[in-house]
Protein backbone atom coordinates (compact mmCIF):
# COMPACT_ATOMS: atom_id res chain seq x y z
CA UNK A 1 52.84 73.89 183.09
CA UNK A 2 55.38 72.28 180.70
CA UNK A 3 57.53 74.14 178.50
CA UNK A 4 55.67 73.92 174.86
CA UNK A 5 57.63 74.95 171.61
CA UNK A 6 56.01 77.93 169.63
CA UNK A 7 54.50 74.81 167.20
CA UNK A 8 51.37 77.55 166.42
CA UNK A 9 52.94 81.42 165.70
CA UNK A 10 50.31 83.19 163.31
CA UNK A 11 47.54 80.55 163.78
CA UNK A 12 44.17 81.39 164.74
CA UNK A 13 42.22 78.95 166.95
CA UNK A 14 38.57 79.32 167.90
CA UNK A 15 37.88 77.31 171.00
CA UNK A 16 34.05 76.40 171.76
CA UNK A 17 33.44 75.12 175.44
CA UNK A 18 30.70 75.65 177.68
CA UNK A 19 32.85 74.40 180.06
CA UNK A 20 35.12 77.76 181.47
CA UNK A 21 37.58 75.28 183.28
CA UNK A 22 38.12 72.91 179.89
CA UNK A 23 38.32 76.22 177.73
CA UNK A 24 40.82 78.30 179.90
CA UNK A 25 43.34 75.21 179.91
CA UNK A 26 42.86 74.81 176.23
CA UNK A 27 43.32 78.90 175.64
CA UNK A 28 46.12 79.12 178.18
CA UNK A 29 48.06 75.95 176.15
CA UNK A 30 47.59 77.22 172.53
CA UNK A 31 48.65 80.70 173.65
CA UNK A 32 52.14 79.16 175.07
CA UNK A 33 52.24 76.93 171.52
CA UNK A 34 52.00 80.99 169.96
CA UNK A 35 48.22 80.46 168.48
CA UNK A 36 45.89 83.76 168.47
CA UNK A 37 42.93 82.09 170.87
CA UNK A 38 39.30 83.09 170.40
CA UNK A 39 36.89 81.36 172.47
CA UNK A 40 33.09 80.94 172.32
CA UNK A 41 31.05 78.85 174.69
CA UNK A 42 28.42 77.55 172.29
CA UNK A 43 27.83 76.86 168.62
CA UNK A 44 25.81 79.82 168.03
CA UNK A 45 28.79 81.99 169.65
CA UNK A 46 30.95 79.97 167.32
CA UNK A 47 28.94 80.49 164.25
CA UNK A 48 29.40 84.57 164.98
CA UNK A 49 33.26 84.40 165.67
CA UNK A 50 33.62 82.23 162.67
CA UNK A 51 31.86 85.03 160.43
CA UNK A 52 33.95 87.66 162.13
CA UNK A 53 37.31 85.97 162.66
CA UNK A 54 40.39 84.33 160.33
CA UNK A 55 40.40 81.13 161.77
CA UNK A 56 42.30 78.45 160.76
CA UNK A 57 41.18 75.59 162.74
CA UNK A 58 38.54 74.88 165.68
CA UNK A 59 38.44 73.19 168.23
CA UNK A 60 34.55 72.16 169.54
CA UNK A 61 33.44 70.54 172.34
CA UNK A 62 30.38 68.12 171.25
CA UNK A 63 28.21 68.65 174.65
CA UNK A 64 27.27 72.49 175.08
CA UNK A 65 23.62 73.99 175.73
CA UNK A 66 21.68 76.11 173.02
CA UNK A 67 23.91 74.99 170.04
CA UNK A 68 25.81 71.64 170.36
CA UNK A 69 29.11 70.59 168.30
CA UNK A 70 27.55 68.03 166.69
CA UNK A 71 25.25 71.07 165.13
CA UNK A 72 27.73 73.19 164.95
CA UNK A 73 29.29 70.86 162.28
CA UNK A 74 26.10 70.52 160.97
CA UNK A 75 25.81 74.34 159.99
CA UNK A 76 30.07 74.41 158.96
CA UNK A 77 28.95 71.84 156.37
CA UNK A 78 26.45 73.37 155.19
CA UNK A 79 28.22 76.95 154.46
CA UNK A 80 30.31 76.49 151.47
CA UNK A 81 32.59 79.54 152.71
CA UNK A 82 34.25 77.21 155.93
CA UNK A 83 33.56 73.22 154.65
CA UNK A 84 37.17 73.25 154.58
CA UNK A 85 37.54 74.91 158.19
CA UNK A 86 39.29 71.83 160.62
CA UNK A 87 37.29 70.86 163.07
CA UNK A 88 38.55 69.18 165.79
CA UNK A 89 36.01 67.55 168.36
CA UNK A 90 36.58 67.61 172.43
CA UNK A 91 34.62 64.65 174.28
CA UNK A 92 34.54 63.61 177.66
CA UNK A 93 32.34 60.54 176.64
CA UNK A 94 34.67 59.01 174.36
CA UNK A 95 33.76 55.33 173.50
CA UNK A 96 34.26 52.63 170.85
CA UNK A 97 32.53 54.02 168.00
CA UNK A 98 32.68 58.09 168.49
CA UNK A 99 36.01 58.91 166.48
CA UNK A 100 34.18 57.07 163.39
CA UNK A 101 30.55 58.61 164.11
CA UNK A 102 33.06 61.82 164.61
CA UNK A 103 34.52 61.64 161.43
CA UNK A 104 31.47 60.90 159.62
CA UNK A 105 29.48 64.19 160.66
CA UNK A 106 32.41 66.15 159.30
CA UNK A 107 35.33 66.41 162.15
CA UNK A 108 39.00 65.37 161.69
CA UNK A 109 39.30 63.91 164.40
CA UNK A 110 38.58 64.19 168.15
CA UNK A 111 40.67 64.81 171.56
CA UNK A 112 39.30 63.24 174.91
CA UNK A 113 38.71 65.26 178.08
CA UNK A 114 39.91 66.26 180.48
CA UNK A 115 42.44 67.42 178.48
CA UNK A 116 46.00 66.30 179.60
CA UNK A 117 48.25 69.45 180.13
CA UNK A 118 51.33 67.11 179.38
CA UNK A 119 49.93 65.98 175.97
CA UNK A 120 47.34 67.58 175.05
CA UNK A 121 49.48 70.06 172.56
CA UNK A 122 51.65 66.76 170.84
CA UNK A 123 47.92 65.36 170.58
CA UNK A 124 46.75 68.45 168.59
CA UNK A 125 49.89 68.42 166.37
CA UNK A 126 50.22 64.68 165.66
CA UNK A 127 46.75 65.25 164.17
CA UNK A 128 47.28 68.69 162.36
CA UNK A 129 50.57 67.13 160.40
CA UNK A 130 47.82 64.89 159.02
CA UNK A 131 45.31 67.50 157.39
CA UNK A 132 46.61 68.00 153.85
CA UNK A 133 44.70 71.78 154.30
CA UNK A 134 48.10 72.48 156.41
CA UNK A 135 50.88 71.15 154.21
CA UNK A 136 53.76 73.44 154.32
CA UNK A 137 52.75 75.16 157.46
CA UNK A 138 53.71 72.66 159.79
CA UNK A 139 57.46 74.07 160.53
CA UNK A 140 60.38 71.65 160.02
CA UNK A 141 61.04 71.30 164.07
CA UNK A 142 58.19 70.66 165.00
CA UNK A 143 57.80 67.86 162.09
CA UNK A 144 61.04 66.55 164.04
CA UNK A 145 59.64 66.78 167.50
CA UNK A 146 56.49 64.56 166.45
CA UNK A 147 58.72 61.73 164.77
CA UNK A 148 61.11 61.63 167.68
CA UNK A 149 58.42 60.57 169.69
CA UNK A 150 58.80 57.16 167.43
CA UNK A 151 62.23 57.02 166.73
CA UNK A 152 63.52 53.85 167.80
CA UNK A 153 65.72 52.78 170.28
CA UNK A 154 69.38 52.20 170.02
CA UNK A 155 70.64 48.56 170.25
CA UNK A 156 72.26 47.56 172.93
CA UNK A 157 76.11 46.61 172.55
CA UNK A 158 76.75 42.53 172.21
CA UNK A 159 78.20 41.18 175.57
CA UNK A 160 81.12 40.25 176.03
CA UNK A 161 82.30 36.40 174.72
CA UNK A 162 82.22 34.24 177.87
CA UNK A 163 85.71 32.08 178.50
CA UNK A 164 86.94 28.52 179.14
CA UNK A 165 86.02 27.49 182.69
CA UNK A 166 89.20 28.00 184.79
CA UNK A 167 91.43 30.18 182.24
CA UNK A 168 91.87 33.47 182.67
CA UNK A 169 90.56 35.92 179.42
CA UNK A 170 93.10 37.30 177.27
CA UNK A 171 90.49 39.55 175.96
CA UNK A 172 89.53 43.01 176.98
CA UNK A 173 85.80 43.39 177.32
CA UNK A 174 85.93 47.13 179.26
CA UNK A 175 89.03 48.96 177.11
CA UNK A 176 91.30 47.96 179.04
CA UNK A 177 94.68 45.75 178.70
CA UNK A 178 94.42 42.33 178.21
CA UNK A 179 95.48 40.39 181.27
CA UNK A 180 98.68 38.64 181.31
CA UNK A 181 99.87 35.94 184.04
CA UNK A 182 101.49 38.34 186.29
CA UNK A 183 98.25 40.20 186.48
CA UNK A 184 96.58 37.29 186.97
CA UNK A 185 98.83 35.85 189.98
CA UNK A 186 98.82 39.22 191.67
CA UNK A 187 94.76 38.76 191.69
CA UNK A 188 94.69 35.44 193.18
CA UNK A 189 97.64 36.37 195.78
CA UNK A 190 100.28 34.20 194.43
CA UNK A 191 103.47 36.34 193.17
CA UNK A 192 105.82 33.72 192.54
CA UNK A 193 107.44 33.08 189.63
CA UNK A 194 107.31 30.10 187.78
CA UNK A 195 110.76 28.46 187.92
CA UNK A 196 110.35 29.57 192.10
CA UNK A 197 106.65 27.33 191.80
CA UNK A 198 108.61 24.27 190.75
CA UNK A 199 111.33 24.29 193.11
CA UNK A 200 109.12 24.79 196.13
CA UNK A 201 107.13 22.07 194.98
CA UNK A 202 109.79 19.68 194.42
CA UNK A 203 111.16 20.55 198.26
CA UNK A 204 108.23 19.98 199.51
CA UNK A 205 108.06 16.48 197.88
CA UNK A 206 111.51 15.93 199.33
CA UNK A 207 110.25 16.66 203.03
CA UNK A 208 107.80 13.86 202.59
């Protein structure tokens, strides 16, 4: 399990899954993120631990037996006491259309499943920061940690100018010192000296 930042301390989260595997990765991740879990397996359960429990946001799958989360919305909206309870909806059957039909029956948004233990707590937060219900409880680090998934990367450093065909570069392109021509003669294997060029040369015409 990855190491998650405390993003959650003092929250309340009611989790409603009929599904135990789904709802004990779900409980097990918001406890490390520091969130008070309380789970329920239906809506009707829901509808109880709602009326007995702080909550502060839920999270609901949509497919459950006796009381679905698509009713379960139904009866939130309906109650003046929690319309502006979050509701977050968890699909497995996530297709074109569902986060709008989502959003229309009353949810904030919605989180596919299986739920990814790598992401699945950056997913929750990049859609908390943007319910205005939670303004000013969303700490300033973990405000940072969602933007620096965004932050763009650095340019990359201009490369070097390219030289004259044939003439060595007077230019340092590494940090180091600019070559000069006894550098450059000891590289190519020739250590002579100028004047000591000539002379050979002109011997060597003489020979001839």
């Amino acid at each position: 399990m990855p190491k998650i930042p405390r993003y959650l301390e003092g929250w309340s989260v009611l989790v409603v899954d009929d599904e135990e595997d789904s709802l004990d990765v779900a409980r097990r991740l918001l406890k490390k993120a520091g969130a008070r879990v309380i789970a329920a397996s239906n809506g009707a359960e829901a509808l109880h631990c709602i009326n007995t429990n702080k909550i502060d946001f839920i999270l609901s799958d949509l497919s459950m037996p006796d009381m679905d989360g698509w009713l379960l919305m139904h009866e939130l909206n309906r109650d003046r006491r929690f319309a502006d309870t979050p509701v977050i909806a968890l699909t497995a059957h996530a297709m074109r259309g569902d986060r709008e039909r989502a959003i229309k029956a009353g949810f904030v948004n919605y989180i596919t499943k299986p739920l990814d233990v790598e992401k699945f707590i950056q997913q929750l937060v990049a859609i908390l920061v943007d319910i205005p219900a939670f303004e000013g409880r969303i700490s300033e680090y973990m405000t940072l940690d969602v933007s620096a998934e965004t932050k763009p990367a650095e340019p990359k450093p201009a490369e070097p100018q390219s030289t004259a065909a044939g003439k060595p570069s007077a230019i340092a392109t590494n940090g180091e010192k600019p070559a000069n021509a006894d550098s450059v003669a000891a590289s190519t294997g020739d250590t002579k000296k100028p004047d000591e060029q000539v002379a050979h040369h002109t011997a060597d015409q003489s020979a001839k």
